[in-house]
Protein backbone atom coordinates (compact mmCIF):
# COMPACT_ATOMS: atom_id res chain seq x y z
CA UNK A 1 172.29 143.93 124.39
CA UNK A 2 173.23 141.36 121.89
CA UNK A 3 171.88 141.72 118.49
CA UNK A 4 171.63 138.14 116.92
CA UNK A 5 170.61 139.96 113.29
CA UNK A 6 174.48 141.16 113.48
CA UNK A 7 175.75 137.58 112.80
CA UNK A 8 173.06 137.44 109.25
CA UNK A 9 174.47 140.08 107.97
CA UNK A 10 178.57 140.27 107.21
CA UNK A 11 178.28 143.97 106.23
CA UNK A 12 176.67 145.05 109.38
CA UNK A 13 179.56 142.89 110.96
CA UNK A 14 182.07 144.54 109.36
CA UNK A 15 180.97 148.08 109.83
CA UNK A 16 180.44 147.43 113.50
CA UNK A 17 184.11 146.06 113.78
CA UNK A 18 185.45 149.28 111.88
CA UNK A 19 183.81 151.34 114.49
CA UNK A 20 185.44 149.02 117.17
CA UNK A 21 189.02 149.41 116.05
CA UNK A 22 188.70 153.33 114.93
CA UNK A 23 187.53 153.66 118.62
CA UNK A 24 189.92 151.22 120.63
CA UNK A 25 193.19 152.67 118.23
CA UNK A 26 191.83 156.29 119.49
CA UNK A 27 191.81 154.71 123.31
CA UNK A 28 195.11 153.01 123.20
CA UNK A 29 197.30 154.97 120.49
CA UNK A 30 197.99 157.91 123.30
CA UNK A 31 198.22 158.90 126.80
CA UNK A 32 194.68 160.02 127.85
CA UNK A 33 194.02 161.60 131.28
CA UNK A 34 191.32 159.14 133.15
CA UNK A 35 188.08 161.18 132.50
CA UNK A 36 188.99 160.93 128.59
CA UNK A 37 189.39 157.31 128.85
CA UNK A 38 186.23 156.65 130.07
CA UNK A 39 184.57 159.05 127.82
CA UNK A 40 186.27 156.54 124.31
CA UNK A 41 185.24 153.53 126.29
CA UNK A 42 181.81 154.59 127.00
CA UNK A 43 181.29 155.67 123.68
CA UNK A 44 183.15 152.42 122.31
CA UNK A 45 180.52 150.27 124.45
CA UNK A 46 177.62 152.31 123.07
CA UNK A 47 176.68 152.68 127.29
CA UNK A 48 176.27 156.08 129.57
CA UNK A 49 179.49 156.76 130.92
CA UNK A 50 179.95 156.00 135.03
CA UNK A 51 182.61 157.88 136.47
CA UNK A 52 183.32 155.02 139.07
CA UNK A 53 184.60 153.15 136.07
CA UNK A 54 188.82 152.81 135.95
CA UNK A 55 190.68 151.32 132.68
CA UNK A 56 194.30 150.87 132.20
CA UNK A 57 194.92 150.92 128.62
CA UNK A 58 195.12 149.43 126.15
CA UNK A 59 192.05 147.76 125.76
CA UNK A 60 190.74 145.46 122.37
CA UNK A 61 187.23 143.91 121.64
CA UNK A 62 186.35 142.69 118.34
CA UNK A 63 182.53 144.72 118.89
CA UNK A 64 182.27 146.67 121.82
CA UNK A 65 178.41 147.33 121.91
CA UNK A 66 177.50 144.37 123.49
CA UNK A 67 179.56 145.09 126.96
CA UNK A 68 177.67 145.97 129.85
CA UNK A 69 179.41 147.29 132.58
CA UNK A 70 178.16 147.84 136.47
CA UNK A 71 179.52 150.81 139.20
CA UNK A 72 182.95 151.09 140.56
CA UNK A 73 184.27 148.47 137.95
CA UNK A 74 188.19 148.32 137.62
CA UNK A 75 189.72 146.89 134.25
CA UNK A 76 193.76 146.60 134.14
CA UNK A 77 195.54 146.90 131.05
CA UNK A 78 196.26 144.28 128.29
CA UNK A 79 192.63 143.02 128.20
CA UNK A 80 190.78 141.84 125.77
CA UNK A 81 187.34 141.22 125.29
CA UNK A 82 184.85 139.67 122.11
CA UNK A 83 181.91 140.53 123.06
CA UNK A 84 179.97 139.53 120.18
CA UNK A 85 177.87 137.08 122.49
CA UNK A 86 177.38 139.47 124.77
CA UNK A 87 179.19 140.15 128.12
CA UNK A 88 177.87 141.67 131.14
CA UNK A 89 180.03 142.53 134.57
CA UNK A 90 178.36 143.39 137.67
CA UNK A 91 179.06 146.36 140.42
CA UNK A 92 182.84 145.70 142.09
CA UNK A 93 184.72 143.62 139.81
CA UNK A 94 188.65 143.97 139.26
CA UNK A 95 189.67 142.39 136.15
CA UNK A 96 193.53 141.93 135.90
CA UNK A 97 195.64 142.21 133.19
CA UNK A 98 195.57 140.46 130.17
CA UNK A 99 192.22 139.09 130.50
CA UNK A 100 190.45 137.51 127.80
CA UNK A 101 186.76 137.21 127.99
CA UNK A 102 185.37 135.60 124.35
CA UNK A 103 181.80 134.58 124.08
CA UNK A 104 182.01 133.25 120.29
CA UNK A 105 182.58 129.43 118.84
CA UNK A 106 182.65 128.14 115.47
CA UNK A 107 180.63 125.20 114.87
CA UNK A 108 182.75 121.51 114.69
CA UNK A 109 181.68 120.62 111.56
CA UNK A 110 184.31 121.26 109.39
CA UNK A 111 181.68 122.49 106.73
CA UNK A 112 179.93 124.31 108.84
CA UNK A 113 183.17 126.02 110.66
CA UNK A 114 182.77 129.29 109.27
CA UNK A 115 179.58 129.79 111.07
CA UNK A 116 179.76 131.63 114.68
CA UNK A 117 177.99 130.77 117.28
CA UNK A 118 177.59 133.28 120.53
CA UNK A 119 177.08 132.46 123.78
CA UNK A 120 177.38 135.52 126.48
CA UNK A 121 179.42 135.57 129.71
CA UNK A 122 178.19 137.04 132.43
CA UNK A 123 180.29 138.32 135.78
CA UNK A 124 178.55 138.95 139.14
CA UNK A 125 179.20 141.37 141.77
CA UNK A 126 182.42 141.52 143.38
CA UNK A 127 184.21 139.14 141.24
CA UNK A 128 188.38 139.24 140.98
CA UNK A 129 189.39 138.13 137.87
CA UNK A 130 193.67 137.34 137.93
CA UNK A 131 196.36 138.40 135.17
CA UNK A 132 195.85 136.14 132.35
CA UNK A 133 192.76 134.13 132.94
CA UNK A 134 190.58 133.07 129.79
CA UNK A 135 187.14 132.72 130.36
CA UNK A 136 185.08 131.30 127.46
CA UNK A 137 181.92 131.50 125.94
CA UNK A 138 178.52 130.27 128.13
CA UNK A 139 180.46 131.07 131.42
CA UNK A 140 178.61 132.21 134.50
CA UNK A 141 180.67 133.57 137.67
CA UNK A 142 179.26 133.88 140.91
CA UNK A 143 179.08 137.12 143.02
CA UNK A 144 182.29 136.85 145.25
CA UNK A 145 184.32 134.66 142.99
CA UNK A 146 187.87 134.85 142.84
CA UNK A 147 189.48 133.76 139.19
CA UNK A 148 193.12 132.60 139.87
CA UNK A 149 195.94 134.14 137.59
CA UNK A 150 196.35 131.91 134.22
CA UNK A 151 192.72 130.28 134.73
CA UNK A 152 191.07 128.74 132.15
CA UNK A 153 187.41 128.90 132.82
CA UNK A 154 185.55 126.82 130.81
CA UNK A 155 182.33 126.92 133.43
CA UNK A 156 180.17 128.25 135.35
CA UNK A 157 181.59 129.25 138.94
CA UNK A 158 179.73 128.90 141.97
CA UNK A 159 179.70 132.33 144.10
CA UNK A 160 182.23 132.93 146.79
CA UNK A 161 184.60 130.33 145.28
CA UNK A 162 188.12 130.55 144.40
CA UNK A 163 188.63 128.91 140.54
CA UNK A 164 192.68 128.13 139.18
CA UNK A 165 194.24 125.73 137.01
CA UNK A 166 193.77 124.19 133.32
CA UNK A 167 190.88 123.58 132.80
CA UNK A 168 189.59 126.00 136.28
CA UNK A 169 188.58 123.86 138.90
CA UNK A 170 187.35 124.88 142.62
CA UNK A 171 190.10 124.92 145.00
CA UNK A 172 188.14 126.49 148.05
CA UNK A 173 185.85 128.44 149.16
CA UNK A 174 186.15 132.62 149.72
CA UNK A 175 185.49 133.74 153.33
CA UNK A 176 182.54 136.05 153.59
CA UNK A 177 182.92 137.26 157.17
């Protein structure tokens, strides 16, 4: 998935980013029946395309090929995702509007700022991500999780929890029966 040479080499960058935005202007510029807008966000992710996959555009990421994406995934519209450290979501998971998922830093050092550093995010099974959560880069959700609307997850989330707040925090726990 992610391609650490990408980050030594700005041309590479660059070109990858071009192919991004020629293919998420082509997804979000006009109204495309379903099947066509999984066939531009397959191709923009670089995977096979799954016709259990649903997308309400628009839809932005800074890099596209380093999205994975599981069955019967459901992304509303609004979201955007830098996927430049990699991000993987698992089978079942509803992602509201407005998400942001970004899996890159910049290094404190103020002389050292312009360097990136990546760190992936990875979503597990069943996970229901609310309208406007942020979920930054290292983050780990659990299978079952729910994110709460405005969220800001900053780390990892046990499975079958429920997450809200500034930084998230867990506020209970999801029932499984």
């Amino acid at each position: 998935m992610n391609d650490p040479t990408i980050f030594e080499d700005p041309q590479a960058m660059r070109a990858a980013s071009q192919r991004a935005l020629k293919l998420t202007m082509a997804l979000n510029n006009q109204y495309h029946e379903p099947a066509m807008v999984r066939k531009l966000f397959f191709e923009l992710i670089d995977q096979p395309e799954d016709d259990t996959f649903c997308l309400f555009p628009p839809f932005y990421t800074d890099y596209g090929q380093n999205i994975r994406i599981g069955k019967n995934v459901f992304i509303n519209t609004g979201c955007r995702f830098q996927d430049q450290g990699g991000i993987t979501i698992e089978d079942g998971v509803l992602i509201g509007h407005n998400v942001v998922l970004a899996t890159l830093n910049h290094e404190e050092n103020p002389k050292k700022r312009h360097i990136l550093v990546p760190s992936p995010i990875h979503i597990g099974k069943n996970v229901w991500i609310g309208a406007n959560a942020t979920i930054v880069p290292g983050v780990t959700i659990g299978d079952g999780a729910i994110i709460a609307a405005g969220a800001i997850v900053t780390r990892d989330v046990p499975a079958n929890t429920v997450v809200g707040g500034v930084p998230a925090r867990v506020m209970k726990t999801v029932p499984t029966e």
